[in-house]
C-alpha atoms as a PDB file:
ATOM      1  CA  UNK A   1       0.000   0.000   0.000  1.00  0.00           C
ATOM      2  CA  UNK A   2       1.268   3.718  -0.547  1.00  0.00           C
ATOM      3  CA  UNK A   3       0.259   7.017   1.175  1.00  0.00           C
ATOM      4  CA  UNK A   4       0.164   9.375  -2.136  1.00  0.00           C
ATOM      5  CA  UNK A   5       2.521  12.294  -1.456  1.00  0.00           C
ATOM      6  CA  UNK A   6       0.405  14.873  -2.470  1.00  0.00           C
ATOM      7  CA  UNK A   7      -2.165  17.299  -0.833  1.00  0.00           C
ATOM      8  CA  UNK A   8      -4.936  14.890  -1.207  1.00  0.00           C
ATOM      9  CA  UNK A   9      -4.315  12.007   1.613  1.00  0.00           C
ATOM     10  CA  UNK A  10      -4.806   9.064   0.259  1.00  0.00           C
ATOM     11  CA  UNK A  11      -4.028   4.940  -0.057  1.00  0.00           C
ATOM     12  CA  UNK A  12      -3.601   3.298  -2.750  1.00  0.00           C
ATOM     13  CA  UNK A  13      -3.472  -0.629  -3.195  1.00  0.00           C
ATOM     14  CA  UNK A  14      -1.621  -2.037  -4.966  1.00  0.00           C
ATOM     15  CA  UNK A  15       1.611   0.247  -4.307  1.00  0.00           C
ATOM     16  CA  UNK A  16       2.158   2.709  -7.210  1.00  0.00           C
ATOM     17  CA  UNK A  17       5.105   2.452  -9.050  1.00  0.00           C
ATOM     18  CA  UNK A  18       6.796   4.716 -11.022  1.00  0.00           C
ATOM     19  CA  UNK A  19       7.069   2.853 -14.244  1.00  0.00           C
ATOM     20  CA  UNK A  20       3.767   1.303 -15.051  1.00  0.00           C
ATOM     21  CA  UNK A  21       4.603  -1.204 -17.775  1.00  0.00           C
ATOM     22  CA  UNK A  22       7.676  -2.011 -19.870  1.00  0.00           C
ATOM     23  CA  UNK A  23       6.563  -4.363 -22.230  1.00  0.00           C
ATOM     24  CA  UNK A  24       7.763  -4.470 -25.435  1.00  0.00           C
ATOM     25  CA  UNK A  25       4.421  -4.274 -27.361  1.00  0.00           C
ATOM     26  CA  UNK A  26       2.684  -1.720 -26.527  1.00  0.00           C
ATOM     27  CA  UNK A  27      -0.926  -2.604 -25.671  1.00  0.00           C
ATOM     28  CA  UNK A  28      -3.773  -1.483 -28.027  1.00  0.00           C
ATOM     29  CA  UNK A  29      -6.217   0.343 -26.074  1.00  0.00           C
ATOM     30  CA  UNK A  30      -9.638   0.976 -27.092  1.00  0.00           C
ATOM     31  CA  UNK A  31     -11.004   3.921 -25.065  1.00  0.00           C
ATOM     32  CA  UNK A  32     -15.094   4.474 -23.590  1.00  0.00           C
ATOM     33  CA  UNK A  33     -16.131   7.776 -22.222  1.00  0.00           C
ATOM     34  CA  UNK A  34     -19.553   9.478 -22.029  1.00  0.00           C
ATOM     35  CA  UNK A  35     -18.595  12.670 -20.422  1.00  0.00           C
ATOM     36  CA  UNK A  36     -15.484  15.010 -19.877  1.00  0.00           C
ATOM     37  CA  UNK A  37     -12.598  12.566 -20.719  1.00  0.00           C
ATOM     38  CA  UNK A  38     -10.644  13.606 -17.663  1.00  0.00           C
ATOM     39  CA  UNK A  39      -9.474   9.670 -17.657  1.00  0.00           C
ATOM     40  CA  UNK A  40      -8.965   9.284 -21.113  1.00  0.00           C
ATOM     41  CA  UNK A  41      -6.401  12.477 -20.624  1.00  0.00           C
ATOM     42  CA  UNK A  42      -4.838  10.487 -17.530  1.00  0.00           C
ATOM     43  CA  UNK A  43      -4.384   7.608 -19.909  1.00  0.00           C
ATOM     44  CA  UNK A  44      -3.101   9.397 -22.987  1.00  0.00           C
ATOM     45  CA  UNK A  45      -0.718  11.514 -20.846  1.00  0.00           C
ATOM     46  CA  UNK A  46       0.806   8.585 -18.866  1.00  0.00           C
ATOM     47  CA  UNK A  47       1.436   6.677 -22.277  1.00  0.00           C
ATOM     48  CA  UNK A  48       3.343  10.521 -23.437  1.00  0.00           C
ATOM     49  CA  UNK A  49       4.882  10.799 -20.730  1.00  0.00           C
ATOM     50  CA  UNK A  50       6.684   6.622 -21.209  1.00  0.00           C
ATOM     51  CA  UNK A  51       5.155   5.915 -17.814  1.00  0.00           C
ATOM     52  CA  UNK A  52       2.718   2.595 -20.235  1.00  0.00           C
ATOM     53  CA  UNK A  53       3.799   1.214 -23.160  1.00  0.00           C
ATOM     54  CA  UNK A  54       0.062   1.360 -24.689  1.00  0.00           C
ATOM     55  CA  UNK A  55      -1.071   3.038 -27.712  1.00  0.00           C
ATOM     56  CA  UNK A  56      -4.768   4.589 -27.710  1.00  0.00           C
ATOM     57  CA  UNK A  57      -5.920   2.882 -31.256  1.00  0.00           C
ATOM     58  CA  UNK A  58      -9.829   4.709 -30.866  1.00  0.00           C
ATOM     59  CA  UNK A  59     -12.111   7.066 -28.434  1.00  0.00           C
ATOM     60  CA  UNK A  60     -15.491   6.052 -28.817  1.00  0.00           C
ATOM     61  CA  UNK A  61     -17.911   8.465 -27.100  1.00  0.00           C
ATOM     62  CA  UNK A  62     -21.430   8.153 -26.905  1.00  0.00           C
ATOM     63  CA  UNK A  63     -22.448  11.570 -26.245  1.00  0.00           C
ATOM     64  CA  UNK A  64     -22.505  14.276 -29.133  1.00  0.00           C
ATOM     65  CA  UNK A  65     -21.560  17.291 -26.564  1.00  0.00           C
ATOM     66  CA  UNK A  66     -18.624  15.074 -24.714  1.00  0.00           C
ATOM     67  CA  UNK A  67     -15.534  17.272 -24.377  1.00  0.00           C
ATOM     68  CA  UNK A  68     -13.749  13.814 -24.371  1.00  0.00           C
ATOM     69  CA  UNK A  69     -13.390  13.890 -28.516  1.00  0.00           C
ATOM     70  CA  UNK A  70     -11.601  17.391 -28.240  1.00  0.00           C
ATOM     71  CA  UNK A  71      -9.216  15.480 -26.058  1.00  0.00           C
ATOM     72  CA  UNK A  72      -8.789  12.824 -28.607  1.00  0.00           C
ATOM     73  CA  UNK A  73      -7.975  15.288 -31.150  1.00  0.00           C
ATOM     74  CA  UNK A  74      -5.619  17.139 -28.974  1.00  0.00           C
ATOM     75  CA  UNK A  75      -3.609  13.325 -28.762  1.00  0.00           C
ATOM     76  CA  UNK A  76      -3.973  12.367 -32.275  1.00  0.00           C
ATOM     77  CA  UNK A  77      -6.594   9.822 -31.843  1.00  0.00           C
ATOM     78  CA  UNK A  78      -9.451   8.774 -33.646  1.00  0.00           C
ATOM     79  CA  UNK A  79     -12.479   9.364 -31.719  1.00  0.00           C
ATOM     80  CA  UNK A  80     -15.878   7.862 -33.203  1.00  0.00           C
ATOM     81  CA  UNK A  81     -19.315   9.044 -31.659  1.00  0.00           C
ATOM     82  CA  UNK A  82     -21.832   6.200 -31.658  1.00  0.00           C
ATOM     83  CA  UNK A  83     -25.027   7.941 -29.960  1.00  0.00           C
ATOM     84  CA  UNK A  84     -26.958   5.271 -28.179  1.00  0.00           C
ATOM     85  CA  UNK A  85     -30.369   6.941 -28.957  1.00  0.00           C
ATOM     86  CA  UNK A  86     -29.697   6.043 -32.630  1.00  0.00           C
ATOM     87  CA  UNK A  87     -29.938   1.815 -31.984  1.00  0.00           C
ATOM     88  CA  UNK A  88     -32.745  -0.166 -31.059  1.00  0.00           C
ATOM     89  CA  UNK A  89     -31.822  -2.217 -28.020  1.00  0.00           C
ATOM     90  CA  UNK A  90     -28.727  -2.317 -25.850  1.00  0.00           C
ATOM     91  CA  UNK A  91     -27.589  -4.993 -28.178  1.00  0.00           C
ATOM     92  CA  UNK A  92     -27.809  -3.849 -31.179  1.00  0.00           C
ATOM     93  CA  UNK A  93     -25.822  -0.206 -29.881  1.00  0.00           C
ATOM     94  CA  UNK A  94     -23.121  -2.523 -28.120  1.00  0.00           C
ATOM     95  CA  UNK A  95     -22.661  -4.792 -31.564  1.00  0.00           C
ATOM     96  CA  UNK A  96     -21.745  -1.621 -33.479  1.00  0.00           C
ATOM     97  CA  UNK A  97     -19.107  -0.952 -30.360  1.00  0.00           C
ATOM     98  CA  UNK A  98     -17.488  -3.812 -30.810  1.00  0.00           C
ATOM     99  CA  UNK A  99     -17.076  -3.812 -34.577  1.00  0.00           C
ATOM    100  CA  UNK A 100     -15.866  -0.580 -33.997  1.00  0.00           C
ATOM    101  CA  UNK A 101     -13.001  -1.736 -31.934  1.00  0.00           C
ATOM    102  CA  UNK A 102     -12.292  -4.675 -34.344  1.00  0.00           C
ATOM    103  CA  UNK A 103     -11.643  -2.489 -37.005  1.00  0.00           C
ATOM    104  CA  UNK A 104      -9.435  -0.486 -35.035  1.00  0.00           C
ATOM    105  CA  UNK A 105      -7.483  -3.516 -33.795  1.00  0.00           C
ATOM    106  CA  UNK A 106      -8.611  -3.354 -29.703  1.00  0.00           C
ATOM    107  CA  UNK A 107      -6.740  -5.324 -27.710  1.00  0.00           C
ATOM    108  CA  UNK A 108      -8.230  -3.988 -23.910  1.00  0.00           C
ATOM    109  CA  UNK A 109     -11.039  -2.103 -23.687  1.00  0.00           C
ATOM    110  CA  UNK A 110     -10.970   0.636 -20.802  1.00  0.00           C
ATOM    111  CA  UNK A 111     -14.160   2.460 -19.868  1.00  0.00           C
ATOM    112  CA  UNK A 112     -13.140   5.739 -18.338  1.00  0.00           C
ATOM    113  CA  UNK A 113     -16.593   7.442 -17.450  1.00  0.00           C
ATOM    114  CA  UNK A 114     -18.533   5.447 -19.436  1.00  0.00           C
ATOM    115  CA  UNK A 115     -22.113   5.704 -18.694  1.00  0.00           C
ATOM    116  CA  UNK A 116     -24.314   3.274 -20.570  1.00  0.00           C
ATOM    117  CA  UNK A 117     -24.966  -0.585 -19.125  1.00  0.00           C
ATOM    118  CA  UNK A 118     -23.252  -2.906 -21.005  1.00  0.00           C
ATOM    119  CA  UNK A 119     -24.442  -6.334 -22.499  1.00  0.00           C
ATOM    120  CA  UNK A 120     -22.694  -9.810 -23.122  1.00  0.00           C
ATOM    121  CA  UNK A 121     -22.458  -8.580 -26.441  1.00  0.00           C
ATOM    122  CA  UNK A 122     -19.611  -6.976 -25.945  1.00  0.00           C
ATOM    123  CA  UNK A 123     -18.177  -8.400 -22.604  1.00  0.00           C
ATOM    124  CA  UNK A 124     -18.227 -11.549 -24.788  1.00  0.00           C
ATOM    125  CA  UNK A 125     -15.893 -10.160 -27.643  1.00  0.00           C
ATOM    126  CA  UNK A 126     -13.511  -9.322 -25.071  1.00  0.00           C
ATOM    127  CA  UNK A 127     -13.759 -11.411 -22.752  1.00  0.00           C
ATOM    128  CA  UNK A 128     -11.582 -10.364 -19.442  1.00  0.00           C
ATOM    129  CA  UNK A 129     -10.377  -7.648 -21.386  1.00  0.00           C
ATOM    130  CA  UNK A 130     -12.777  -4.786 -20.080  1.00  0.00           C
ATOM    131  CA  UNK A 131     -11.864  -2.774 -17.579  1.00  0.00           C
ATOM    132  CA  UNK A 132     -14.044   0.279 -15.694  1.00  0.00           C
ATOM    133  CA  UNK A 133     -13.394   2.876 -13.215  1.00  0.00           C
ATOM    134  CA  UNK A 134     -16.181   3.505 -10.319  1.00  0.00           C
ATOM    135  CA  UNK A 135     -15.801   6.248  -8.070  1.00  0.00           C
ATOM    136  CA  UNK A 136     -15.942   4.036  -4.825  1.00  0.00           C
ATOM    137  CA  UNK A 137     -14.680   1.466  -3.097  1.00  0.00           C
ATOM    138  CA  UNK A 138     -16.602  -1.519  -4.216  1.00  0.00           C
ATOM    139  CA  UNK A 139     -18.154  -3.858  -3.298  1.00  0.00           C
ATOM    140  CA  UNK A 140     -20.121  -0.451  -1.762  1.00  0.00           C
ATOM    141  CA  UNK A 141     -22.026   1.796  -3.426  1.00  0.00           C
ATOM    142  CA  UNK A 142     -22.143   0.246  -7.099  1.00  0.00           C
ATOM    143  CA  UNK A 143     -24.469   1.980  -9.869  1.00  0.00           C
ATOM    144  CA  UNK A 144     -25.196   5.930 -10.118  1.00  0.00           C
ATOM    145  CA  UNK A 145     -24.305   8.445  -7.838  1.00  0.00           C
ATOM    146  CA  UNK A 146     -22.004   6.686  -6.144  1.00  0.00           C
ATOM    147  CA  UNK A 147     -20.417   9.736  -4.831  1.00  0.00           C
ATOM    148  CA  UNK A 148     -23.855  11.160  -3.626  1.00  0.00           C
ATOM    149  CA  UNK A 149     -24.791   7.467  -1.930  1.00  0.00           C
ATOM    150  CA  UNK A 150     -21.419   7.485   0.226  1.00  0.00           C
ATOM    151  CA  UNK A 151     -22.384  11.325   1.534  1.00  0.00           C
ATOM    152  CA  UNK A 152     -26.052  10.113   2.475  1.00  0.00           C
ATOM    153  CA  UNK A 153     -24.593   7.241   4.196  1.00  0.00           C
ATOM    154  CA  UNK A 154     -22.163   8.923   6.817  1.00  0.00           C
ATOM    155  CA  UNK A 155     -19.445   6.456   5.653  1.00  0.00           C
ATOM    156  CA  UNK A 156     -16.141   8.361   6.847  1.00  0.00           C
ATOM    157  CA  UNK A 157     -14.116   7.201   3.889  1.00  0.00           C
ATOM    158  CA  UNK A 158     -14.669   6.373  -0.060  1.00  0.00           C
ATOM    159  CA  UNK A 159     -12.368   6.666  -2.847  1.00  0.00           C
ATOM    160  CA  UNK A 160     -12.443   4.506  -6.448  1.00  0.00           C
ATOM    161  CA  UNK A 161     -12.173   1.219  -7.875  1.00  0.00           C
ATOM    162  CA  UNK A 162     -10.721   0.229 -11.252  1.00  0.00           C
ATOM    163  CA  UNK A 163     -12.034  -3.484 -12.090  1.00  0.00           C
ATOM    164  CA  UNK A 164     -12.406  -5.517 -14.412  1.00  0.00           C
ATOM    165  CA  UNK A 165     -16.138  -5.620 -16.356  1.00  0.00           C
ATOM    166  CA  UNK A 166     -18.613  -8.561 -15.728  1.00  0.00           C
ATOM    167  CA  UNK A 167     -22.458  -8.481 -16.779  1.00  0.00           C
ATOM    168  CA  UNK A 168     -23.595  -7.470 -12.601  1.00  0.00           C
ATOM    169  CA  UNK A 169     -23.005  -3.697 -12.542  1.00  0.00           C
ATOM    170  CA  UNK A 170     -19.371  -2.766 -10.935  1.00  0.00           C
ATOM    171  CA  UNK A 171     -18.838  -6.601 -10.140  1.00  0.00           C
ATOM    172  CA  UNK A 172     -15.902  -7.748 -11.612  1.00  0.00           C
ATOM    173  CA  UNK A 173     -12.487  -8.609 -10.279  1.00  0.00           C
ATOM    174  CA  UNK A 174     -10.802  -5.508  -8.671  1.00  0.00           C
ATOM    175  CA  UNK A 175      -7.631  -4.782  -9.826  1.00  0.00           C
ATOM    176  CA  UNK A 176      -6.717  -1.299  -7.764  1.00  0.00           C
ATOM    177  CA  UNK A 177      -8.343   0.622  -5.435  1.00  0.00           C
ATOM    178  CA  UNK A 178      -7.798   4.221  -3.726  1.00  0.00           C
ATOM    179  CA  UNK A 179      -9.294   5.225  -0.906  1.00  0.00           C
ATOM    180  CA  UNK A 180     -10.146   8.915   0.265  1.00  0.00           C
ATOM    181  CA  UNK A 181     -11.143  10.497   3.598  1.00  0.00           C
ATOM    182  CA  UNK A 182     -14.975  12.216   3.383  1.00  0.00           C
ATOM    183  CA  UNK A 183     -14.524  15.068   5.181  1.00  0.00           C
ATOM    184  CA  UNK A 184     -17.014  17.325   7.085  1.00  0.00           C
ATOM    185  CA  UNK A 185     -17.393  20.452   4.694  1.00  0.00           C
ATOM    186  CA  UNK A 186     -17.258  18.088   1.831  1.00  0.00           C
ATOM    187  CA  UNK A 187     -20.267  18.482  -1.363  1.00  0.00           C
ATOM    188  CA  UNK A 188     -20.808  16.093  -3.577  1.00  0.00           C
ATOM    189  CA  UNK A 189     -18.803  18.012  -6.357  1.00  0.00           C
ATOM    190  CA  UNK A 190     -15.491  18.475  -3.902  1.00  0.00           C
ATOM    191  CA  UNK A 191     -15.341  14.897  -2.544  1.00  0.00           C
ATOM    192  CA  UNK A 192     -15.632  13.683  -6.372  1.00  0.00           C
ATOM    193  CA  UNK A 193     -13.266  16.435  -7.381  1.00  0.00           C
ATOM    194  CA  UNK A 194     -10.690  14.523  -4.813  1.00  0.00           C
ATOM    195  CA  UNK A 195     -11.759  11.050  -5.812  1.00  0.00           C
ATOM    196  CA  UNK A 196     -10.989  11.639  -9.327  1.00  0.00           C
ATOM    197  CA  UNK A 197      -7.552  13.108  -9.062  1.00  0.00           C
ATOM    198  CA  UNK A 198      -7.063   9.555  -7.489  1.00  0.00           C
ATOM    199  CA  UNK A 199      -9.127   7.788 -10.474  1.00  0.00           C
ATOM    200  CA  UNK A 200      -6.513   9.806 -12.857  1.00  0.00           C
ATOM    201  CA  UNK A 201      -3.789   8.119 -10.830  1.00  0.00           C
ATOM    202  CA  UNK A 202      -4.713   4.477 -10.390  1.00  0.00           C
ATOM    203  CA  UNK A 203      -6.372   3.978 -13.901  1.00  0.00           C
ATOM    204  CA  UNK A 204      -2.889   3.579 -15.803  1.00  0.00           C
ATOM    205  CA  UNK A 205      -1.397   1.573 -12.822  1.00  0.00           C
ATOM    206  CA  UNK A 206      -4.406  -1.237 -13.141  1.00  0.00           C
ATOM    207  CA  UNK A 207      -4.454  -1.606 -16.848  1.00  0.00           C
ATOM    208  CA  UNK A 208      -0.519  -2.636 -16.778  1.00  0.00           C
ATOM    209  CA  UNK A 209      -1.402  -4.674 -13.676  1.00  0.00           C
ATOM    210  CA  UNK A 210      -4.390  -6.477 -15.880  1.00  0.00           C
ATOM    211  CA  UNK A 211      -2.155  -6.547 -18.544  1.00  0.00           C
ATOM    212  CA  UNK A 212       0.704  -8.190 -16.477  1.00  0.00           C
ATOM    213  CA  UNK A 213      -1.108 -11.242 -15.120  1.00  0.00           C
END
């Protein structure tokens, strides 16, 4: 475990290390997001900065207004909006997902904010190969608002979980977890404001860990 040196206290297991994966093909990372991107950006700078040997191959946003696409352009990638309004069933929208990472030659899929429930459609094209981030510490508080259901329960600490994607919502195997103090003064927008500066740090770390075993 590691106490992140930084002004938000908190742990982070497993330890953080400074180099997150040296091997020598880089991984080909097909990218979810629904809303602001902030963990695509996490991703995409920790592969710049030769911290993962990964290579972000597509963004795939489902969300006409998401800012995450401008961050795709800014890195050079292909980003690809496939509005779930426009399909007929979950099935159908998740079918045209995953020929969209075939063609784009996915190895891992990695949904950073990705808000849309996902079917065995695509969990069964990749099969182990899906990872998500949740802002808590699961098992609690799976689903929506999960930031919002740790204030209303009094819990004294939260934080997020980066695991890998079964069909039950934010069930899979966990493969990191941080967690972070609530404290009193906090709002719903300034605990998640700490939680994700914690989501941008552990999200690289657990897809060379998933990648590693």
């Amino acid at each position: 475990m590691t106490l992140c040196p930084d002004s938000t206290v908190s742990l982070v297991a497993p330890s953080v290390t400074k180099t997150l994966f040296s091997h020598s093909t880089p991984l080909k990372l097909g990218v979810m997001a629904s809303g602001s991107g902030s963990n695509f950006e996490a991703v995409a700078q920790a592969i710049a900065n030769q911290q993962l040997n990964a290579q972000i191959q597509v963004l795939i946003y489902n969300n006409p207004s998401a800012k995450a696409a401008v961050r795709a352009a800014n890195h050079g990638v292909e980003a690809v909006l496939l509005n779930h309004r426009d399909y007929s069933d979950r099935e159908a929208f998740d079918g045209e997902i995953v020929n969209t990472l075939q063609r784009h030659d996915v190895d891992w899929v990695i949904m950073a904010g990705w808000m849309r429930l996902v079917t065995p459609v695509l969990i069964d094209a990749f099969p182990d190969k899906i990872i998500n981030i949740h802002p808590s510490l699961l098992p609690s508080f799976k689903g929506i608002n999960a930031v919002e259901q740790a204030l209303a329960s009094g819990v004294k600490i939260t934080g997020c979980t980066v695991h890998l994607v079964c069909l039950e919502v934010d069930s899979g195997p966990i493969l990191m977890q941080a967690a972070v103090p609530i404290l009193p003064e906090d709002t719903a927008e300034t605990l998640h404001a700490r939680i994700q500066i914690q989501e941008h740090r552990i999200l690289p770390q657990a897809i060379a860990l998933a990648a590693a075993r």
